[in-house]
PDB file of N, CA and C in Angstrom:
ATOM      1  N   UNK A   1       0.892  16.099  -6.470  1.00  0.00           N
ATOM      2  CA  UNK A   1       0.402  15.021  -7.303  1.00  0.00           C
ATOM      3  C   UNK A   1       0.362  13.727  -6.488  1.00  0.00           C
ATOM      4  N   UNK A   2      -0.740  13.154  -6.388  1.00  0.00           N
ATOM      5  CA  UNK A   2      -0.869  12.213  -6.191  1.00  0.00           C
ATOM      6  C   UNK A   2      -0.103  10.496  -6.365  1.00  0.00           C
ATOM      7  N   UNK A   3       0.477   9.778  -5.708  1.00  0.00           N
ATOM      8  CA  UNK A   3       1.718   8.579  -6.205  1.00  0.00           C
ATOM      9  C   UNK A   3       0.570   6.796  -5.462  1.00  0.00           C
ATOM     10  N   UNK A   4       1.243   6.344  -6.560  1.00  0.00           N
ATOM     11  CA  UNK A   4       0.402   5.299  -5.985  1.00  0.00           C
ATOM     12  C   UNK A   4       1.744   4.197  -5.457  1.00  0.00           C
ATOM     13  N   UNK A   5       2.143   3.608  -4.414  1.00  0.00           N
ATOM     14  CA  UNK A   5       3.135   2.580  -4.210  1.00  0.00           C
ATOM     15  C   UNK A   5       2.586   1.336  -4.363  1.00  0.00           C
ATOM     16  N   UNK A   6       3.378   0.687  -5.392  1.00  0.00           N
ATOM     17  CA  UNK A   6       2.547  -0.746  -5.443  1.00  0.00           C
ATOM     18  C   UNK A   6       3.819  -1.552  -5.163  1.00  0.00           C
ATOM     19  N   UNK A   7       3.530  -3.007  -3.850  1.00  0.00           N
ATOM     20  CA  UNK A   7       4.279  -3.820  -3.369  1.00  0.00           C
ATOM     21  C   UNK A   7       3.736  -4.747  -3.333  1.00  0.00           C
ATOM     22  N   UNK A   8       4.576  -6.242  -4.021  1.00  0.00           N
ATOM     23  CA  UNK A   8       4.275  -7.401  -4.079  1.00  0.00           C
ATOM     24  C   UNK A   8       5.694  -8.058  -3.374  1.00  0.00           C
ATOM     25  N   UNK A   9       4.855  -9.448  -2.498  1.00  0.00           N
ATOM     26  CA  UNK A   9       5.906 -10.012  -1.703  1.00  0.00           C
ATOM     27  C   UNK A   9       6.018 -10.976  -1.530  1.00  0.00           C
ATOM     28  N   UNK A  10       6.619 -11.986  -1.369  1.00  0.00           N
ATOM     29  CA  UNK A  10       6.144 -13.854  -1.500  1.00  0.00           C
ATOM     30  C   UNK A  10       6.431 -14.257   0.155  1.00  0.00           C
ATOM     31  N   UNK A  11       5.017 -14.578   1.295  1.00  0.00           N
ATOM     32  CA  UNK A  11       5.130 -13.894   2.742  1.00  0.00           C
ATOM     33  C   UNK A  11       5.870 -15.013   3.035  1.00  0.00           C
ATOM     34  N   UNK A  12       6.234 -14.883   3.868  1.00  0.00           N
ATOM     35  CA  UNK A  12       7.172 -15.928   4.818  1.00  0.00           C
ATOM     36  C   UNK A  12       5.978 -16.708   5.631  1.00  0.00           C
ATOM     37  N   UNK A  13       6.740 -18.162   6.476  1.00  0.00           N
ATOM     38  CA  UNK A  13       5.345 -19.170   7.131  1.00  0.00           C
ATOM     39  C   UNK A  13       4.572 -18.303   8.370  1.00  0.00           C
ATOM     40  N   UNK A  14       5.575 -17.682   8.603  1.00  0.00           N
ATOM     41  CA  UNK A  14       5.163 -16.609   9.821  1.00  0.00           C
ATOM     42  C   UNK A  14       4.078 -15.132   9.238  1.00  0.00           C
ATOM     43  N   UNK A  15       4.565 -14.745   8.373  1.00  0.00           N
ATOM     44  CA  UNK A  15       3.091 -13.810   7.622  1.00  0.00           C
ATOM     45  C   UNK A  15       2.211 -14.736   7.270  1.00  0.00           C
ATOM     46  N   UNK A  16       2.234 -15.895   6.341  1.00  0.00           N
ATOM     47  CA  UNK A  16       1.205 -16.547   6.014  1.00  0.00           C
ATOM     48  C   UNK A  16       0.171 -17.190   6.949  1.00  0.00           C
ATOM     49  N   UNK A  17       0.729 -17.381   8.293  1.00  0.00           N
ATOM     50  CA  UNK A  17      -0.438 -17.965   9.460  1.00  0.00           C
ATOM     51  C   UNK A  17      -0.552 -16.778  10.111  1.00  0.00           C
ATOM     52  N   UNK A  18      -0.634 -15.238   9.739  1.00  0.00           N
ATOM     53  CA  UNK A  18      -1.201 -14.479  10.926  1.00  0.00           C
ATOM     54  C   UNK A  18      -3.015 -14.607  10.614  1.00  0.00           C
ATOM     55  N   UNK A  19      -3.377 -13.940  12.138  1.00  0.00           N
ATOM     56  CA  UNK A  19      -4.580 -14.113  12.073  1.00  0.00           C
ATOM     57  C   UNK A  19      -5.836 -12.791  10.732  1.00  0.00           C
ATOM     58  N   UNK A  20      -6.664 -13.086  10.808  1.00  0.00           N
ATOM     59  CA  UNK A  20      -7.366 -11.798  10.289  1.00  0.00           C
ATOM     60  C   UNK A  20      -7.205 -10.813  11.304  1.00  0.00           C
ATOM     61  N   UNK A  21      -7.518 -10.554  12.945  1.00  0.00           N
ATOM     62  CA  UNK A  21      -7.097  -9.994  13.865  1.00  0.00           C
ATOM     63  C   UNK A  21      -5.999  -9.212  13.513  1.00  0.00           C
ATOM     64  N   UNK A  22      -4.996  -9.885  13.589  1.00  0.00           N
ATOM     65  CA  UNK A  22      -3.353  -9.505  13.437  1.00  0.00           C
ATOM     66  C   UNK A  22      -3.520  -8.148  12.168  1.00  0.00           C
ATOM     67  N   UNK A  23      -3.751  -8.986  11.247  1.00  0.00           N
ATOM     68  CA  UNK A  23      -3.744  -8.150   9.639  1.00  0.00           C
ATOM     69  C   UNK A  23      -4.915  -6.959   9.790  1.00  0.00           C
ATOM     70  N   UNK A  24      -5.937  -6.907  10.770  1.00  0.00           N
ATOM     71  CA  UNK A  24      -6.645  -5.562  11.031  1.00  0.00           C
ATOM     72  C   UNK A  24      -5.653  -4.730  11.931  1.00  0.00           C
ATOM     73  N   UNK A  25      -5.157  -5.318  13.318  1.00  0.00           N
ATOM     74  CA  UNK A  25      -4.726  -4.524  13.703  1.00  0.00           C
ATOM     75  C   UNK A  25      -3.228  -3.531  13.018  1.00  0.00           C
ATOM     76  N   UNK A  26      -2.657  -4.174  11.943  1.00  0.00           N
ATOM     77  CA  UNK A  26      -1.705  -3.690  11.619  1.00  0.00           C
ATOM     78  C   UNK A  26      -2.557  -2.565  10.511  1.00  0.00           C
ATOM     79  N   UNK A  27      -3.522  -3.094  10.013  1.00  0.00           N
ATOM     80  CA  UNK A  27      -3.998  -1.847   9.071  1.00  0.00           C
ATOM     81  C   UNK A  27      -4.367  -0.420   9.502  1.00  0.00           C
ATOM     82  N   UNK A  28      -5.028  -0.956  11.208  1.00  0.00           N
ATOM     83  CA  UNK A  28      -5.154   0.631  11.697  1.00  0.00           C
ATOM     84  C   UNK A  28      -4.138   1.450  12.463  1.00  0.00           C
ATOM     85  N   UNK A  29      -2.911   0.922  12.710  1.00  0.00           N
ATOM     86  CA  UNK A  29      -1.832   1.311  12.396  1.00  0.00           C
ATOM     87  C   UNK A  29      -1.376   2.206  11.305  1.00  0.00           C
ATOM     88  N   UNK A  30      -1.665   1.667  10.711  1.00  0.00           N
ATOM     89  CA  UNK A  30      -1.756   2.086   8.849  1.00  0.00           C
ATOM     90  C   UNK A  30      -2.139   3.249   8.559  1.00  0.00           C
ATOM     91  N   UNK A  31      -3.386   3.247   9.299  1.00  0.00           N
ATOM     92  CA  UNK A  31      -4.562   4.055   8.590  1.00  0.00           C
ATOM     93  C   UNK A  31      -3.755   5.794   8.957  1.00  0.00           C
ATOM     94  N   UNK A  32      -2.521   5.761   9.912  1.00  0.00           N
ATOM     95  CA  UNK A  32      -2.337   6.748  10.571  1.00  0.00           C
ATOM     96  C   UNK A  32      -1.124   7.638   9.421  1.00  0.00           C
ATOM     97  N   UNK A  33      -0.495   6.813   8.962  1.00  0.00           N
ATOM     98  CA  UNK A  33       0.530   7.110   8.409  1.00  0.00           C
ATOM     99  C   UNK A  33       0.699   8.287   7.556  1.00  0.00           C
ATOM    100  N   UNK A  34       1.685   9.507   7.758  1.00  0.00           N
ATOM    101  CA  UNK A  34       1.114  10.228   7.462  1.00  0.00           C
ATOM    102  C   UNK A  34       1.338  10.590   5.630  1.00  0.00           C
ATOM    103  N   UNK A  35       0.455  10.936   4.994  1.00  0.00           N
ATOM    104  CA  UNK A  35       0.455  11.141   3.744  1.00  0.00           C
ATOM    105  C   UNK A  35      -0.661  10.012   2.929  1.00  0.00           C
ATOM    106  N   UNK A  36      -0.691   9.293   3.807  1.00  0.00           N
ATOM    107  CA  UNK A  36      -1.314   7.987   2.737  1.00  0.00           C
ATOM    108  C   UNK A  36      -2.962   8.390   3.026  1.00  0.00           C
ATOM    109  N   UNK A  37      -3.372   8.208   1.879  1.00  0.00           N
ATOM    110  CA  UNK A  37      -5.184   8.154   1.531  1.00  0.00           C
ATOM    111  C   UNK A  37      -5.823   6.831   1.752  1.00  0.00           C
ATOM    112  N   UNK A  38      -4.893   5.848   1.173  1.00  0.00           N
ATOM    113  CA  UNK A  38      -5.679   4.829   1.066  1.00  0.00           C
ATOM    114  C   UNK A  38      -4.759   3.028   0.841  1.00  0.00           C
ATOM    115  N   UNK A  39      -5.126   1.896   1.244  1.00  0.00           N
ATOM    116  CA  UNK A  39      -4.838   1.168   0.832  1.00  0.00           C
ATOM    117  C   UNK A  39      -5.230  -0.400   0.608  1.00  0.00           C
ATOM    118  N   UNK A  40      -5.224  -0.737  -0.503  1.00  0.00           N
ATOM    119  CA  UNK A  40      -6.072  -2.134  -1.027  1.00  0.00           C
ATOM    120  C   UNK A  40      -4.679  -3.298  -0.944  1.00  0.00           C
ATOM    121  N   UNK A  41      -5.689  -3.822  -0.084  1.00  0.00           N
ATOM    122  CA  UNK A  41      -4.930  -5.321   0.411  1.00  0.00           C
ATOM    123  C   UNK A  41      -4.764  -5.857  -0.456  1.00  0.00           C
ATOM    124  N   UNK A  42      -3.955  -6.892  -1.148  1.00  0.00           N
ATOM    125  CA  UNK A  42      -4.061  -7.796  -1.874  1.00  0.00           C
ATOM    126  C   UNK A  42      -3.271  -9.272  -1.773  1.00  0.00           C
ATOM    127  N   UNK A  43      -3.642 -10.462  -2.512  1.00  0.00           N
ATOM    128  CA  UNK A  43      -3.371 -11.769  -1.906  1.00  0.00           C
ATOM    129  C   UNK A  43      -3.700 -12.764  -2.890  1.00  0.00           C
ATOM    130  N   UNK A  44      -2.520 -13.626  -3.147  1.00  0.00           N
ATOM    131  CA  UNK A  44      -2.958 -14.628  -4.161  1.00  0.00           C
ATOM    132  C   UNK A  44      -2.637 -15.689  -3.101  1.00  0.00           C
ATOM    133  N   UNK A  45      -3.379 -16.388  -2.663  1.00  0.00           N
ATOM    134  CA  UNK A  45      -2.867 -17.858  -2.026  1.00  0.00           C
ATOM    135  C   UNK A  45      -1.937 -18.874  -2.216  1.00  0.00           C
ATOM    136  N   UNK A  46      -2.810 -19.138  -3.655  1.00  0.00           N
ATOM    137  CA  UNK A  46      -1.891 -20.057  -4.375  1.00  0.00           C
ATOM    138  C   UNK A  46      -0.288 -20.327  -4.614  1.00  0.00           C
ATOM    139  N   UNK A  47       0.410 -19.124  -4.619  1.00  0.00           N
ATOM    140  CA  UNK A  47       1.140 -18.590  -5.055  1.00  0.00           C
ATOM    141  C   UNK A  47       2.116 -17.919  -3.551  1.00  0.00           C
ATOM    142  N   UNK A  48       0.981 -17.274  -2.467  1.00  0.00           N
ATOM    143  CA  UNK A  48       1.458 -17.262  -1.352  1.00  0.00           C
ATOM    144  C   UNK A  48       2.106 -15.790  -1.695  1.00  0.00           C
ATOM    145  N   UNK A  49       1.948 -14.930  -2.342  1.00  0.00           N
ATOM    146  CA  UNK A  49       2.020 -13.518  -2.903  1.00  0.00           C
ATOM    147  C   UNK A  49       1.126 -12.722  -2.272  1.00  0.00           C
ATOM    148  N   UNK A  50       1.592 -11.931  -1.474  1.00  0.00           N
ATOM    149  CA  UNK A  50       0.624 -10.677  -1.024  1.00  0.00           C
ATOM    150  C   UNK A  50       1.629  -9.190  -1.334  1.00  0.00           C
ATOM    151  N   UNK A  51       0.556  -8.405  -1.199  1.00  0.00           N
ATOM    152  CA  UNK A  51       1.125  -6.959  -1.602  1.00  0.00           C
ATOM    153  C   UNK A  51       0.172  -5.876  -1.217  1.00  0.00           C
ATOM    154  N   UNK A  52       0.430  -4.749  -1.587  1.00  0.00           N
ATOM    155  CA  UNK A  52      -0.674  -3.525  -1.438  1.00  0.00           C
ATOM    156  C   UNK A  52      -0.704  -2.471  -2.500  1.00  0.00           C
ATOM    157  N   UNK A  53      -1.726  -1.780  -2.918  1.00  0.00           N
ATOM    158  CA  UNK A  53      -2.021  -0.823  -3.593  1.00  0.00           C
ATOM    159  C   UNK A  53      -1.681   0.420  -2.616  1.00  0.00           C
ATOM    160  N   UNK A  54      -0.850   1.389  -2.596  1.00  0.00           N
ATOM    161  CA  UNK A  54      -1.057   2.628  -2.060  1.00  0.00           C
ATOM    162  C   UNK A  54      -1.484   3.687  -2.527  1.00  0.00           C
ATOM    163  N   UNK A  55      -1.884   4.664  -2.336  1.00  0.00           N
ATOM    164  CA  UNK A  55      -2.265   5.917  -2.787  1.00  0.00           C
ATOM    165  C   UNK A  55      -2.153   6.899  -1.632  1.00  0.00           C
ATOM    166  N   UNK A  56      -0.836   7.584  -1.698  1.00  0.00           N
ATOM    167  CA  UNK A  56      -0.267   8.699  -1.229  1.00  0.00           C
ATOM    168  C   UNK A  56      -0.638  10.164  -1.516  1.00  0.00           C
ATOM    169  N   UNK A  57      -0.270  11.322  -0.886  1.00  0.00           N
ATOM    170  CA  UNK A  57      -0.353  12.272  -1.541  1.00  0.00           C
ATOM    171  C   UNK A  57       0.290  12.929  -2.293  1.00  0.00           C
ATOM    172  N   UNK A  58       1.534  12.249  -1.715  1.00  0.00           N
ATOM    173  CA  UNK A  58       2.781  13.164  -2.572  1.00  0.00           C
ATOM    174  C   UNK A  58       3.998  12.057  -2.556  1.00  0.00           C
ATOM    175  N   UNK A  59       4.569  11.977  -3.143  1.00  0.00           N
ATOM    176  CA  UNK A  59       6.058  11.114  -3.237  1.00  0.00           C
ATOM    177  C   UNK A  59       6.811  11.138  -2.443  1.00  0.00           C
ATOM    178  N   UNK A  60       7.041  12.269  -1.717  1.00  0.00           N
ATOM    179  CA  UNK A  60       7.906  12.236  -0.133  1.00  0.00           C
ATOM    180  C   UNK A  60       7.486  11.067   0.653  1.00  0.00           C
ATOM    181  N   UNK A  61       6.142  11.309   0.766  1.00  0.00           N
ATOM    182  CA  UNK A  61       5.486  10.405   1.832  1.00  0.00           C
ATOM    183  C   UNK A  61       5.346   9.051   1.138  1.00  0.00           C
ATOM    184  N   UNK A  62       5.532   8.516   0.144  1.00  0.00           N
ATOM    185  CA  UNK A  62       5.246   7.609  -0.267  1.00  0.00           C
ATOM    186  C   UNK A  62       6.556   6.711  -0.145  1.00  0.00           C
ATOM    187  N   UNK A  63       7.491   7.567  -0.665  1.00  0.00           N
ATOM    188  CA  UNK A  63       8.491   6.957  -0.244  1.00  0.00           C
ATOM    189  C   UNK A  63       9.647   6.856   1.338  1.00  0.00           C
ATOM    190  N   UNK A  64       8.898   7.848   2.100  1.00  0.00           N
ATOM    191  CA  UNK A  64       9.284   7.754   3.561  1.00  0.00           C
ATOM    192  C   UNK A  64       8.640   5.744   3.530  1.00  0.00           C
ATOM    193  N   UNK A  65       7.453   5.840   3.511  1.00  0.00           N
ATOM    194  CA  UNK A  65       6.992   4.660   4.067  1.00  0.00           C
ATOM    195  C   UNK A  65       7.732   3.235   3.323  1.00  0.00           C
ATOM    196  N   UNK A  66       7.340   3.701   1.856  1.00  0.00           N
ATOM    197  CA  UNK A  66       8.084   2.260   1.252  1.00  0.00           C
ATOM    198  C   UNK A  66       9.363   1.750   1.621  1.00  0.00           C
ATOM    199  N   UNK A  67      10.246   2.884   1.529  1.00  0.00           N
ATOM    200  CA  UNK A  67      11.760   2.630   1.109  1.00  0.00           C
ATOM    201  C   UNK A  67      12.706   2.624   2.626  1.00  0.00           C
ATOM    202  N   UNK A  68      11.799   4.099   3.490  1.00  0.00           N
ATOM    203  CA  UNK A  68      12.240   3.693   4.900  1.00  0.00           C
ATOM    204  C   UNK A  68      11.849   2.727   6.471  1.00  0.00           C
ATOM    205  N   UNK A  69      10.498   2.361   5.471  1.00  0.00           N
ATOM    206  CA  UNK A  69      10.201   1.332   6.585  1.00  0.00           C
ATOM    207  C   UNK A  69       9.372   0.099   6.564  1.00  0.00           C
ATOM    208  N   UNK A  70       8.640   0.209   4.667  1.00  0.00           N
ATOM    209  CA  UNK A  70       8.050  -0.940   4.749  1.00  0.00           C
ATOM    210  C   UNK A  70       9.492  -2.134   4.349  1.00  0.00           C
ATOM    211  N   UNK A  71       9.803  -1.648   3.349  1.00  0.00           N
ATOM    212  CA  UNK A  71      10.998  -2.983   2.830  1.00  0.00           C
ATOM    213  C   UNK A  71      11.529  -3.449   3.742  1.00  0.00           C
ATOM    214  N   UNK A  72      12.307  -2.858   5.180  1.00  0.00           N
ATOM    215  CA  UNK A  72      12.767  -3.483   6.043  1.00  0.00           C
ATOM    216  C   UNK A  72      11.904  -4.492   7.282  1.00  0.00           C
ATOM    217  N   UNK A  73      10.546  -3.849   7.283  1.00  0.00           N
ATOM    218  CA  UNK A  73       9.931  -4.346   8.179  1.00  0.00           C
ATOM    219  C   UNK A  73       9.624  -5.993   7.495  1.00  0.00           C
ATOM    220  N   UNK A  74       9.166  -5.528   5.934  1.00  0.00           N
ATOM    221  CA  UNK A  74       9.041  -7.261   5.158  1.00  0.00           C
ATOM    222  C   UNK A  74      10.397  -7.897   5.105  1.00  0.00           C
ATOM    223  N   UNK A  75      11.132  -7.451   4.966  1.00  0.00           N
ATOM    224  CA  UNK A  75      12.292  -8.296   5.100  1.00  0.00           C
ATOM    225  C   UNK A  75      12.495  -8.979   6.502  1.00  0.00           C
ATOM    226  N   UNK A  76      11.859  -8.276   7.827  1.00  0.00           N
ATOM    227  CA  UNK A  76      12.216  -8.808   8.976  1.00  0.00           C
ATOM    228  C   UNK A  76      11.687  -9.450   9.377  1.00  0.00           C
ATOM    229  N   UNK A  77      10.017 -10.023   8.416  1.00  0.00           N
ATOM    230  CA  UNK A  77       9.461 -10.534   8.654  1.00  0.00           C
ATOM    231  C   UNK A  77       9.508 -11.949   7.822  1.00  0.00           C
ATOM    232  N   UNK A  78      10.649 -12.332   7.019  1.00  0.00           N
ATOM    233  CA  UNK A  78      11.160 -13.235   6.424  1.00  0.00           C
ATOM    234  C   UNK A  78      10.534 -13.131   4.730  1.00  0.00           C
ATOM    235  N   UNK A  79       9.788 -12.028   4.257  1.00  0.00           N
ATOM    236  CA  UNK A  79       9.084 -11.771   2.812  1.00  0.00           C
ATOM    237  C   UNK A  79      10.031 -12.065   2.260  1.00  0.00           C
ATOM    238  N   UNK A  80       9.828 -12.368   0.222  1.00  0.00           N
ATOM    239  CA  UNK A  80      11.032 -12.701   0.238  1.00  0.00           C
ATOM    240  C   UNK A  80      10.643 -12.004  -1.127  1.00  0.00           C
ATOM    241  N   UNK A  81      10.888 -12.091  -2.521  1.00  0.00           N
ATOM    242  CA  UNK A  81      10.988 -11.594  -3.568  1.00  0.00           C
ATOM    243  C   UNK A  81      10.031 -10.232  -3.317  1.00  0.00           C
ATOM    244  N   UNK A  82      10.491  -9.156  -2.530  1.00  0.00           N
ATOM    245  CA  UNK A  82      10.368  -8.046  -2.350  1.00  0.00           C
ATOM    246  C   UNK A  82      10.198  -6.792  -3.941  1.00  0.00           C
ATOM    247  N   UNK A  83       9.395  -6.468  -4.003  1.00  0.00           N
ATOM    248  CA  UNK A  83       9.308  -5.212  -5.511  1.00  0.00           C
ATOM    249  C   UNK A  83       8.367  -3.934  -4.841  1.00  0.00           C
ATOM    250  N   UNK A  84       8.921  -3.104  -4.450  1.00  0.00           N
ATOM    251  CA  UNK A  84       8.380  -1.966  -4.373  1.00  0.00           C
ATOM    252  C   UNK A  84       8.860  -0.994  -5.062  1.00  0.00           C
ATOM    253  N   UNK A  85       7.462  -0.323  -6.103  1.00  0.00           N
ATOM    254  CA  UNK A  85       7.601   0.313  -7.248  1.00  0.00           C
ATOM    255  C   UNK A  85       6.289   1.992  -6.982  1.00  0.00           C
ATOM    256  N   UNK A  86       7.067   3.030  -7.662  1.00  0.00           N
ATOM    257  CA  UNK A  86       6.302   4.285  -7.307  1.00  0.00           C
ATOM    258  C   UNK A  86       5.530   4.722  -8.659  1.00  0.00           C
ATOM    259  N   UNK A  87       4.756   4.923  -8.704  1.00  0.00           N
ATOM    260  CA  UNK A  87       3.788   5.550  -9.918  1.00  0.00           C
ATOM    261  C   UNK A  87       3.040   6.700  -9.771  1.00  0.00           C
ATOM    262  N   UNK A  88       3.568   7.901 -10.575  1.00  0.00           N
ATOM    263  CA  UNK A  88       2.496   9.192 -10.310  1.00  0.00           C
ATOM    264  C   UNK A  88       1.192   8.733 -11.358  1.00  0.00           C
ATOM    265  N   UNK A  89       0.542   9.904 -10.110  1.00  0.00           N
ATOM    266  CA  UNK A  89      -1.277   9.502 -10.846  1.00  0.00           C
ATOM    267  C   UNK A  89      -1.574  10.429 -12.104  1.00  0.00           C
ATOM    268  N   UNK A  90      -2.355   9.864 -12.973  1.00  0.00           N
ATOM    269  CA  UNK A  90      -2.980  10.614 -13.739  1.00  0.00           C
ATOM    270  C   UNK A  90      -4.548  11.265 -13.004  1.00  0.00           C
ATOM    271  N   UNK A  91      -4.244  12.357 -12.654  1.00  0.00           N
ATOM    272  CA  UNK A  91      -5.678  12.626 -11.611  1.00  0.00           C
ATOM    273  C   UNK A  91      -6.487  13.023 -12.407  1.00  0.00           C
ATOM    274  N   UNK A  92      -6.422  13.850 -13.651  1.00  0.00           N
ATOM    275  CA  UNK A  92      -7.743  13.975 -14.358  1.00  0.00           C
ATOM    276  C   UNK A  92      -8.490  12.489 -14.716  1.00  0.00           C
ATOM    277  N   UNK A  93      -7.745  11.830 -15.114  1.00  0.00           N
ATOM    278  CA  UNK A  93      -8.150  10.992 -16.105  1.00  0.00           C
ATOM    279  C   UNK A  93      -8.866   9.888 -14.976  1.00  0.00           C
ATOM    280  N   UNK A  94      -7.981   9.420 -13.882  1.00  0.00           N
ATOM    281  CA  UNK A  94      -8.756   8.740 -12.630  1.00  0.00           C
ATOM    282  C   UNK A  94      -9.581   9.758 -12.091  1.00  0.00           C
ATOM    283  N   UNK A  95     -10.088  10.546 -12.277  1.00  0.00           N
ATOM    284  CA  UNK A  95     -11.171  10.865 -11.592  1.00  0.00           C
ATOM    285  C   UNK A  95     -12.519  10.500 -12.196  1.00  0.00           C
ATOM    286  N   UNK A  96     -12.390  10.537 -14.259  1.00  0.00           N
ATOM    287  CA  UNK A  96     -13.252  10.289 -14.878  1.00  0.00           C
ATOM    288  C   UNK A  96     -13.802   9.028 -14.434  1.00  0.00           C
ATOM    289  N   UNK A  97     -13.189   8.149 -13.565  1.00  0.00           N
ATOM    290  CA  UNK A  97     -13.316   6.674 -14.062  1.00  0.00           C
ATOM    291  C   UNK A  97     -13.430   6.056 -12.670  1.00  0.00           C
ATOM    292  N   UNK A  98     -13.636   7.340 -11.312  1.00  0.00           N
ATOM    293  CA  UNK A  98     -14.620   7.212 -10.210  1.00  0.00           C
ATOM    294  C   UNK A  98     -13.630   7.144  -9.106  1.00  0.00           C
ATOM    295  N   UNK A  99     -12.054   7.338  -9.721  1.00  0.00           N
ATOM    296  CA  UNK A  99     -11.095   7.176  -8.469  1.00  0.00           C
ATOM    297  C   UNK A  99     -11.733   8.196  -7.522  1.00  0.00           C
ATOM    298  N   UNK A 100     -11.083   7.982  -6.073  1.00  0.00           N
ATOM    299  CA  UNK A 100     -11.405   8.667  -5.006  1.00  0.00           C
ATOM    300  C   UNK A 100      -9.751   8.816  -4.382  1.00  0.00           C
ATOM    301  N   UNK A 101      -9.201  10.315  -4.707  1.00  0.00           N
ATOM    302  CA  UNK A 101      -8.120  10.618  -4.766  1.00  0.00           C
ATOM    303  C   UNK A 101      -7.629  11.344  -3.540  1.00  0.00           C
ATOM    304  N   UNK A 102      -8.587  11.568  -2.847  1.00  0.00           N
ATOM    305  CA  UNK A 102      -8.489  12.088  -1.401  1.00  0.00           C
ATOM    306  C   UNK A 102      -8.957  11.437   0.014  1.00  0.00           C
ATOM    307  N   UNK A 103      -8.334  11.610   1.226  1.00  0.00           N
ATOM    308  CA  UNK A 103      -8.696  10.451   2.067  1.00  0.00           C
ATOM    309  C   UNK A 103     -10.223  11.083   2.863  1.00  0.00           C
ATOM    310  N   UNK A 104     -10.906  12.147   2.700  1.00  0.00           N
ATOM    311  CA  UNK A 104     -12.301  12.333   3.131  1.00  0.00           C
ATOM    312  C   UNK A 104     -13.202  11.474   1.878  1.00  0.00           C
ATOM    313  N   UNK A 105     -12.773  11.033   0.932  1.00  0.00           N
ATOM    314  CA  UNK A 105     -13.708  10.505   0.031  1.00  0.00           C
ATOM    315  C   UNK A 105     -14.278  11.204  -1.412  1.00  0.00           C
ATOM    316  N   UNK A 106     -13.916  13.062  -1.281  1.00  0.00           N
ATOM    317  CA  UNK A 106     -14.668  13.368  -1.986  1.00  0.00           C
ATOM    318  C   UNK A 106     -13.324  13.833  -2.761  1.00  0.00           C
ATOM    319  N   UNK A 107     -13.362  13.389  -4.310  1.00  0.00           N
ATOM    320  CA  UNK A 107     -12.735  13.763  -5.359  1.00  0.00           C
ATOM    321  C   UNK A 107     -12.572  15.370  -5.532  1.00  0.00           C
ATOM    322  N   UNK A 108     -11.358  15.872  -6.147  1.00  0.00           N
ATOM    323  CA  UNK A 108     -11.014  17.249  -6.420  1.00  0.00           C
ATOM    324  C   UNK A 108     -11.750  17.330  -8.037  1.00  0.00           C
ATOM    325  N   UNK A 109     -12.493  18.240  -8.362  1.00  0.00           N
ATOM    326  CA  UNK A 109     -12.792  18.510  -9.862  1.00  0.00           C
ATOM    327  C   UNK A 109     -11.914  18.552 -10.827  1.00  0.00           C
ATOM    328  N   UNK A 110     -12.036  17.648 -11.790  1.00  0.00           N
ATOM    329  CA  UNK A 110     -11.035  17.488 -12.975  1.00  0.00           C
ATOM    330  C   UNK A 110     -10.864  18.573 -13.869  1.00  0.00           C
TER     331      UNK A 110
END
């Protein structure tokens, strides 16, 4: 079953001035990790709140990454009101509604 990790973080002055550069190269880093399908950046300015949408394949892997290496890496990077939270998918029901639940792109039949 499919898990989605969702993390919100309030960045430190040092995350908040990296470059766009910086924030690509860490994504294709990313892109390697193993278990994960997919992930949506996210960013409120105002507020100085960034986080990510994950979509894993399975909960092992979801939580290898969250619990053993993203929380510490944001913490070392001075993040500060840290929330990383795990959610299994409803895959029938996101598929009706155009999710893309696999990392080649093409949805499993509901």
């Amino acid at each position: 079953m499919a898990i989605v990790l969702q993390v919100n973080f309030v960045a430190s002055p040092a995350q908040d001035s990296q470059t766009a550069d910086q924030r690509e190269a860490r994504a294709r880093l990313l892109a390697n990790q193993p278990g994960l399908i997919w992930k949506v950046w996210i960013s409120d300015a105002a507020t100085k709140t960034r986080g990510g949408i994950y979509l894993f394949t399975d909960r092992a892997s979801a939580e290898a990454w969250g619990d053993a290496t993203l929380r510490g890496t944001l913490e070392a990077a001075g993040a500060t009101n840290i929330s990383i939270r795990y959610f299994d998918v409803n895959e029938a029901a996101s598929l009706i509604t155009h999710a893309t639940l696999r990392r080649d792109g093409v949805a499993a039949a509901a």
